[in-house]
Protein backbone atom coordinates (compact mmCIF):
# COMPACT_ATOMS: atom_id res chain seq x y z
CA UNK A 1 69.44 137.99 117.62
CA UNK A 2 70.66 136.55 114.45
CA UNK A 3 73.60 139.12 113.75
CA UNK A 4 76.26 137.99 116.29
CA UNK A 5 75.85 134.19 115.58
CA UNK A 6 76.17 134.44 112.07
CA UNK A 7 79.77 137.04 112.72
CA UNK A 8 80.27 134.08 115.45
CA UNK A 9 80.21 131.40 112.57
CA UNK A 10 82.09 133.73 110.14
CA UNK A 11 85.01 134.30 112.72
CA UNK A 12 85.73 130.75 113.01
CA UNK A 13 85.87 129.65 109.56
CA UNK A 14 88.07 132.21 108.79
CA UNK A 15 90.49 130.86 111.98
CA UNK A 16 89.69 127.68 110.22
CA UNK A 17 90.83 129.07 106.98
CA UNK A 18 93.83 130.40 108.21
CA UNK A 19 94.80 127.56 109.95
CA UNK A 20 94.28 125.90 106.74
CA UNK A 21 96.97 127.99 105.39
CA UNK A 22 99.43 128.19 107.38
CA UNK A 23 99.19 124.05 107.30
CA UNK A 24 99.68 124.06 103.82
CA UNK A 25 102.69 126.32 103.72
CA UNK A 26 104.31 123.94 105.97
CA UNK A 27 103.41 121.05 104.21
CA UNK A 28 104.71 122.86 100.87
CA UNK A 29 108.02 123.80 102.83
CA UNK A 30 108.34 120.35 103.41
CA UNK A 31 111.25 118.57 100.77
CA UNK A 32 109.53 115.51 99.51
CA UNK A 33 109.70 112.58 97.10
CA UNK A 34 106.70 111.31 95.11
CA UNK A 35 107.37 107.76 94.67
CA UNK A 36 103.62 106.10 93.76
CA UNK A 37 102.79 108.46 90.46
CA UNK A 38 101.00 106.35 87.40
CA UNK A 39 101.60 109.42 84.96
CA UNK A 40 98.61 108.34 82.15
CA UNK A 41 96.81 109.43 85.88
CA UNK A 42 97.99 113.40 86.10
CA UNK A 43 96.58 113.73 82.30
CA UNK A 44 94.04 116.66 83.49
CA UNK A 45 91.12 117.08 81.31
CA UNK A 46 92.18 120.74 79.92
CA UNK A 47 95.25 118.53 78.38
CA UNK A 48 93.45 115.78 77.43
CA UNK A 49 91.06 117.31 75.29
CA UNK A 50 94.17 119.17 73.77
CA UNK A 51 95.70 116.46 72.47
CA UNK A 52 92.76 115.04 71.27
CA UNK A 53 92.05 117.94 68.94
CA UNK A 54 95.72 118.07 68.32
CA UNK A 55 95.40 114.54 67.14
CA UNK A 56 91.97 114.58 65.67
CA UNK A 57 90.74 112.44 68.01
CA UNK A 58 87.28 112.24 69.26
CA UNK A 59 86.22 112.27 72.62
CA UNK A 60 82.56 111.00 73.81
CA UNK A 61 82.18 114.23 76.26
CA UNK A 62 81.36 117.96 75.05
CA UNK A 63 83.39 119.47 77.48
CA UNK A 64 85.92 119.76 80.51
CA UNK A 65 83.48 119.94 82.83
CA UNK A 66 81.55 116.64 81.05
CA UNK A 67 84.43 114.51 81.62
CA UNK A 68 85.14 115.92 85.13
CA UNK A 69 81.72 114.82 86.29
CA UNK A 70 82.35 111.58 84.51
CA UNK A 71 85.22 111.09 87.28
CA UNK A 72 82.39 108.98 89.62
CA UNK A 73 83.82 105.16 90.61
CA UNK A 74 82.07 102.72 91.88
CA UNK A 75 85.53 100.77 91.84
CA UNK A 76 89.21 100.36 91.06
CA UNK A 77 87.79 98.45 87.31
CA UNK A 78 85.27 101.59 86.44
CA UNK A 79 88.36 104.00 87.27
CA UNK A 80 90.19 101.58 84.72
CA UNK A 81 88.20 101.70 82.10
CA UNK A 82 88.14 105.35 81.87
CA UNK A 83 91.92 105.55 82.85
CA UNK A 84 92.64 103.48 79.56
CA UNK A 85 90.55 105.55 77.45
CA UNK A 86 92.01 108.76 78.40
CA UNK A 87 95.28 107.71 77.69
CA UNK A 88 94.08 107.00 74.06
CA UNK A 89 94.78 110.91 73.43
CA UNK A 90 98.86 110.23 73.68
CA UNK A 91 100.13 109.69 70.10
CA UNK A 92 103.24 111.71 69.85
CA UNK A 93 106.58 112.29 71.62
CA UNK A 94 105.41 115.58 72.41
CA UNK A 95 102.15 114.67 74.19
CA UNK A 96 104.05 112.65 76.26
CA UNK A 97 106.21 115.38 76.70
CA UNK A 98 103.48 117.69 77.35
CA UNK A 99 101.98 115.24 80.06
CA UNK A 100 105.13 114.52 81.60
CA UNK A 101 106.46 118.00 82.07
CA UNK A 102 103.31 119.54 83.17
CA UNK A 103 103.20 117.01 86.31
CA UNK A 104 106.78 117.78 86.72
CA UNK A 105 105.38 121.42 87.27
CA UNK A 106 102.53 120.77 89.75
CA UNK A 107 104.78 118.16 91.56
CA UNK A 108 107.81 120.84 92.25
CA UNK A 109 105.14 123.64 93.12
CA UNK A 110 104.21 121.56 95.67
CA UNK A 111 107.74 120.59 97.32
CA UNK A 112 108.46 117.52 95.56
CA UNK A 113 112.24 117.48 95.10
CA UNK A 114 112.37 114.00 93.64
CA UNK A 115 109.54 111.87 91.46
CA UNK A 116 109.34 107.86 90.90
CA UNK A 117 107.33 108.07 88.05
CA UNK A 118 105.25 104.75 87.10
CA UNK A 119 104.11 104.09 83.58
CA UNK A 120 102.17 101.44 81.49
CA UNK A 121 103.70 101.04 78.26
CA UNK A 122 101.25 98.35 77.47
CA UNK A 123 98.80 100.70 77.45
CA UNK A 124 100.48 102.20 74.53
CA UNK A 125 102.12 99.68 72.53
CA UNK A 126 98.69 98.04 72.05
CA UNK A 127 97.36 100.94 70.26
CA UNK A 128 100.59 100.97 67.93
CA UNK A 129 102.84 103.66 69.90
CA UNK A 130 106.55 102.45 69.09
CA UNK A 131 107.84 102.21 72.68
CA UNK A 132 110.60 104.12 71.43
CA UNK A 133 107.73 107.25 71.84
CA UNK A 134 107.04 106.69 75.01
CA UNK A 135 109.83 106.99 76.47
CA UNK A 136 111.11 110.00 74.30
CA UNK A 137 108.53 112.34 75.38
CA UNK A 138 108.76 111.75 78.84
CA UNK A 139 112.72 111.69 78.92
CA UNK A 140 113.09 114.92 77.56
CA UNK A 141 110.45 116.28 79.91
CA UNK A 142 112.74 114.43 83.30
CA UNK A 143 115.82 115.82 81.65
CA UNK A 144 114.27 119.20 81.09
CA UNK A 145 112.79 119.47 84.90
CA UNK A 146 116.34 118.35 86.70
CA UNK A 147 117.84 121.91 84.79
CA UNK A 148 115.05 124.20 85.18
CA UNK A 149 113.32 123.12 87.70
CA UNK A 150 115.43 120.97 89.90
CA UNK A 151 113.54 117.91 90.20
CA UNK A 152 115.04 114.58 90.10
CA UNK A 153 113.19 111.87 88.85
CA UNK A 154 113.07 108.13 87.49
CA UNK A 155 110.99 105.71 85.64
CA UNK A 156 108.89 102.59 86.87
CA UNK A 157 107.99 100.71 84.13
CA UNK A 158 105.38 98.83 84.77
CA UNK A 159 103.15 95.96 83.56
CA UNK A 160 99.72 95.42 83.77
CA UNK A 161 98.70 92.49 85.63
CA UNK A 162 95.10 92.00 84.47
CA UNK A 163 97.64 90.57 81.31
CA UNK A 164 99.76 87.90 80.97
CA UNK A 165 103.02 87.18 82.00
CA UNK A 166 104.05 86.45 78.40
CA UNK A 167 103.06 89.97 77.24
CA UNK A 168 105.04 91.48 80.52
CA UNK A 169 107.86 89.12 78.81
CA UNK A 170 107.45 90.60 74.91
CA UNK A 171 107.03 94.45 76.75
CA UNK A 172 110.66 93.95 78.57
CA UNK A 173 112.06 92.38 75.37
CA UNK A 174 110.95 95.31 73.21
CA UNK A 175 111.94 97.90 76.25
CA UNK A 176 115.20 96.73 76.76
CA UNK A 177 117.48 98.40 73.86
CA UNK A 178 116.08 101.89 75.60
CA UNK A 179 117.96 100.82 78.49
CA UNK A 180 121.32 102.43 77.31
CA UNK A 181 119.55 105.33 76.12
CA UNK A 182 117.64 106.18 78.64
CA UNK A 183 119.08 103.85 81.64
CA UNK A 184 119.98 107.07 84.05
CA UNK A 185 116.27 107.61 84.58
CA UNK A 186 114.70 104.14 84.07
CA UNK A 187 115.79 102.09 87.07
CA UNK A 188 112.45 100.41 88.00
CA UNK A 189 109.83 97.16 86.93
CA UNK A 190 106.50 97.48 88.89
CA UNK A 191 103.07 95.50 88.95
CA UNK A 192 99.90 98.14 88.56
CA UNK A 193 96.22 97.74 87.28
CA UNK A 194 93.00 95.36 88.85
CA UNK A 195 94.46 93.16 91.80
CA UNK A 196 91.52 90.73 91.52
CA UNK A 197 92.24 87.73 90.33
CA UNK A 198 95.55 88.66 89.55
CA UNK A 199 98.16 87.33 92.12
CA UNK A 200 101.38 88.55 92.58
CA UNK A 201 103.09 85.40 91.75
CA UNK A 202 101.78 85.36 88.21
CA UNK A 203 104.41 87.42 87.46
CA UNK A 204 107.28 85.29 89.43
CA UNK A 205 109.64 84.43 86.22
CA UNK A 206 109.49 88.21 84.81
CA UNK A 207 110.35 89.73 88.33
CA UNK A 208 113.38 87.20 88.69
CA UNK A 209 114.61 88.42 85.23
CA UNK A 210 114.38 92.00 85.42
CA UNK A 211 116.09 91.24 88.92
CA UNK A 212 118.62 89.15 87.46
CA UNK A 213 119.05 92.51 85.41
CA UNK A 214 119.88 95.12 87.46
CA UNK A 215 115.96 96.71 87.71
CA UNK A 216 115.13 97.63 91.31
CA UNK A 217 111.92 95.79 91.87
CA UNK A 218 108.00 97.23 93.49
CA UNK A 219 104.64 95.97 93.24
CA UNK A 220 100.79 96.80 93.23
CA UNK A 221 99.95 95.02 96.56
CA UNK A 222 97.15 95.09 99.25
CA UNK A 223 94.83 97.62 98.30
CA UNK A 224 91.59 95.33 96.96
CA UNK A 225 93.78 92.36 97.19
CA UNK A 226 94.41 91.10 100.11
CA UNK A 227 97.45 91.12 103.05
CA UNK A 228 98.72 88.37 101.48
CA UNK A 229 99.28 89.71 98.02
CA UNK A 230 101.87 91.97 99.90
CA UNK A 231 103.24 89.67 101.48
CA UNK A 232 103.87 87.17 98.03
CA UNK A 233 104.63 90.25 96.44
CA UNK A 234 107.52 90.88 99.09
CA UNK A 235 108.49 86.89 98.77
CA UNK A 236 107.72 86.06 95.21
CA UNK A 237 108.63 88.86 93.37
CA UNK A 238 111.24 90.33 95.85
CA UNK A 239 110.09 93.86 95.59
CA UNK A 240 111.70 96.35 98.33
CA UNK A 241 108.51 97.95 98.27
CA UNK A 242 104.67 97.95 98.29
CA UNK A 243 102.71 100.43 96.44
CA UNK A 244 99.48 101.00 98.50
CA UNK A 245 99.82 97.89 100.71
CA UNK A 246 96.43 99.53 103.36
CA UNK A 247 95.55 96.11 103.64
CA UNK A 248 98.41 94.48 105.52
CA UNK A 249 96.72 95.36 109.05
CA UNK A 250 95.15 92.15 108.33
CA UNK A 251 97.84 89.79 109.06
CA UNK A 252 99.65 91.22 112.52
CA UNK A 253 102.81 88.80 111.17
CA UNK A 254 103.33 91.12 108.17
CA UNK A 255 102.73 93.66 109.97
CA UNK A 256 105.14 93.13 112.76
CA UNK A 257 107.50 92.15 109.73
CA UNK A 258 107.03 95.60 107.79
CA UNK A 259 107.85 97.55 110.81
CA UNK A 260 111.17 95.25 111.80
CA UNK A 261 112.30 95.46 107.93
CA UNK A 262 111.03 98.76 107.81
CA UNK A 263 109.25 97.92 104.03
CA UNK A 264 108.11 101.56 102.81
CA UNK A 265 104.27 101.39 101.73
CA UNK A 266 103.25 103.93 99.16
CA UNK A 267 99.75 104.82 100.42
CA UNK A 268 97.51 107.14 98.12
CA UNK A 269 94.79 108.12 100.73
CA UNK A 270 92.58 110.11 97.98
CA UNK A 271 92.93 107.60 95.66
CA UNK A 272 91.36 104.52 98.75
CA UNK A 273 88.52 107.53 99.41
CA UNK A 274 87.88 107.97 95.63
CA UNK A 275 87.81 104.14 94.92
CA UNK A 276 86.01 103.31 97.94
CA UNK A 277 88.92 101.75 99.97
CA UNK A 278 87.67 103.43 102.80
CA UNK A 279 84.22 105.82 103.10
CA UNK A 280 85.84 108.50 104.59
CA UNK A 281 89.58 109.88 105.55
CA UNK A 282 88.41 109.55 109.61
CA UNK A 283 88.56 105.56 108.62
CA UNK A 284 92.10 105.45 106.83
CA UNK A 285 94.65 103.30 108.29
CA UNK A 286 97.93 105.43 107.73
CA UNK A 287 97.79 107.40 110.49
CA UNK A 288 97.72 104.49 112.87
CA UNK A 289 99.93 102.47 110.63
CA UNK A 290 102.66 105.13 110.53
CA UNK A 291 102.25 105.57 115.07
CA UNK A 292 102.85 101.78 114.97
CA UNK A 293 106.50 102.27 113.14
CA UNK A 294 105.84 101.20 109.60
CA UNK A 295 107.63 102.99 107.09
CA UNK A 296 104.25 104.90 105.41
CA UNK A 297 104.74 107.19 102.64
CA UNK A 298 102.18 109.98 101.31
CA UNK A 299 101.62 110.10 97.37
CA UNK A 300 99.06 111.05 94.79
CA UNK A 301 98.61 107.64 92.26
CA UNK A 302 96.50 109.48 89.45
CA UNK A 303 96.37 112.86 90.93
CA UNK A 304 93.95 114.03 87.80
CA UNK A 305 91.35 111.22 88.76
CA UNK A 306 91.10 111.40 92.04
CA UNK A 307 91.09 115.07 93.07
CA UNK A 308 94.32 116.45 94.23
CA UNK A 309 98.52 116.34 93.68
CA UNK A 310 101.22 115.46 96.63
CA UNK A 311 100.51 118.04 98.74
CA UNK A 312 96.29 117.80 98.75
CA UNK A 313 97.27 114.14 99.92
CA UNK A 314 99.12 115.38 102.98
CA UNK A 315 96.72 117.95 103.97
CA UNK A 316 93.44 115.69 103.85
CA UNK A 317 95.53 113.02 105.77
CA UNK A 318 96.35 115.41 108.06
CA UNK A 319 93.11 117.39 108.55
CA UNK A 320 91.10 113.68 108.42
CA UNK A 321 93.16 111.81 111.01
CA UNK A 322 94.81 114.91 112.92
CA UNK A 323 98.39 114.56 112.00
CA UNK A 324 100.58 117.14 113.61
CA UNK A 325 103.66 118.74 112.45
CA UNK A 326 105.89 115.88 113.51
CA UNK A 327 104.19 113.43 111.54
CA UNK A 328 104.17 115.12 108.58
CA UNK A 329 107.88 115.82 109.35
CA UNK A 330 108.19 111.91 109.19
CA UNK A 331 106.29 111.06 106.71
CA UNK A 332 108.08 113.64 103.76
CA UNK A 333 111.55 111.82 105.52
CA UNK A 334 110.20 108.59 105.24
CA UNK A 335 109.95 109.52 101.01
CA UNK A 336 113.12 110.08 100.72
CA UNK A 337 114.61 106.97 102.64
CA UNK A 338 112.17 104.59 100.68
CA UNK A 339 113.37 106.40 97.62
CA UNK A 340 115.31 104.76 94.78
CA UNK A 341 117.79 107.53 95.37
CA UNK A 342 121.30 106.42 96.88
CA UNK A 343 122.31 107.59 99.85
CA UNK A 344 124.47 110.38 99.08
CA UNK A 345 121.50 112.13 97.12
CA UNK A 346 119.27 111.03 100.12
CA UNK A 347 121.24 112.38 102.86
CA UNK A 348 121.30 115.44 100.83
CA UNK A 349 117.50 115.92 100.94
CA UNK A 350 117.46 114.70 104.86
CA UNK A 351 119.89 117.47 105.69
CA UNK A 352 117.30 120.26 104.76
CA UNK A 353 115.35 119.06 107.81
């Protein structure tokens, strides 16, 4: 009585499985950009504890697998505070290098054509990395992936708003003689780390200068803070778009605003599961966001953190809120229109459609 129930149950999770598949080959086929990537966040654990023994530095975990199971957050803070740490393994230009390139890697296996790649320099400079380091290592890696690998990509630098706007100030000043060195990939100023208590407009005279500047200008808004961090984010800081920005369902003005301006968001959906945005994918926003007409983009934030690269993001969003093929369709377009790119490089990309 037992035997053809349990072949029953078989059958259909192997349909299930191949189904699976053949979603993922399409979502692979699909040409993407990657614009919301912190890249201290794709530093897997194999790597990390590389450099770490490369550098002589020790970790407080006995293993891979120690520090995988250590990846449990109550909150965006406890992510944080393990985030920082893990980044304490980058010394050199080549572990930067090493980081950089190997997300390069994952992010073209999975269709990426073009990266916006977000970094904290703060993070580094406070432990006595010359910025000069920084971006070294992950230059070389950029230029290295455009000729092998052909993946564009630029830099977001971005400052940490849990600081002050006076260190944002003294991290510019000390960034900018880079900028003729390395100014064909970094094009960007953001606003990342803890939203609470940190309001976009703390951060209004930086954002006017590195406007004033040339910088192209996007911001942390909306995902524990609330709608109207996005929308002082959009009018404060003048940002052309919000990273994350789940939130702005709470105020039907912004959103009726977003759609009419069409303001890309950057959502991360594993990253709002893993951090406890929402308690499961059936409850995530972006599905009904993006049928509504507002510009919604799929990316992976700290990929190594939170479980999965580009592509896992597009398959649990569409698995967890029944996307179809259409959808997906406009979602990898809607990366490359709310890219940095100009338009001849983005009408490029749209023509593979």
């Amino acid at each position: 009585m037992n035997k053809p129930i349990q072949k029953h149950i078989d059958t259909t999770t192997m349909k299930d499985k191949d189904k699976n598949d053949d979603l993922r080959a399409f979502v692979l086929s699909l040409p993407k950009a990657e614009l919301h990537l912190h890249i201290e966040g794709s530093l897997e654990p194999e790597l990390l504890f590389e450099l770490a023994q490369r550098n002589d530095i020790a970790l407080p975990y006995v293993s891979v697998d120690a520090l995988r199971a250590a990846y449990a957050f109550d909150d965006l803070q406890s992510f944080l505070d393990l985030y920082y740490a893990g980044a304490g393994v980058l010394i050199t230009e080549r572990d930067f290098y090493d980081m950089t390139i190997a997300y390069l890697r994952r992010a073209q296996a999975d269709g990426v054509v073009h990266a916006e790649i977000m970094f904290d320099p703060q993070t580094h400079t406070a432990r006595g990395i010359a910025m000069a380091t920084v971006f070294a290592g992950m230059a070389r890696a950029m230029r290295e992936a455009q000729a092998s690998l052909n993946i564009s990509s630029y830099l977001i630098l971005s400052f940490l708003r849990h600081l002050s706007e006076e260190s944002a100030f003294t991290t510019l000043e000390a960034a900018l003689p880079l900028r003729e060195q390395y100014g064909d990939l970094w094009i960007a100023i953001g606003l990342d780390s803890a939203e609470r208590g940190n309001p976009p407009e703390k951060f209004t005279r930086v954002f006017a200068l590195c406007k004033e500047l040339g910088f192209r200008l996007v911001a942390h808004a909306g995902e524990e803070g609330p709608a109207s961090y996005v929308r002082n984010a959009l009018d404060l800081l003048q940002v052309e778009r919000i990273d994350h920005g789940v939130r702005s369902e709470e105020d039907p003005a912004l959103m009726q605003r977003l759609i009419t301006d069409q303001i890309p968001l950057t959502v991360c959906p594993l990253s709002n599961l893993k951090l406890g945005v929402v308690r499961n994918m059936a409850e995530h926003n972006l599905a009904r966001m993006l049928r509504s007409g507002v510009m919604i983009t799929i990316n992976s934030d700290d990929p190594a953190y939170f479980g999965g690269y580009v592509a896992d993001n597009y398959m649990v969003s569409a698995i967890g809120l029944g996307l179809n093929r259409d959808e997906l369709i406009i979602l990898a377009k809607n990366s490359i229109k709310a890219s940095l790119l100009d338009d001849a490089q983005k009408n490029k990309y749209l023509a593979q459609f």
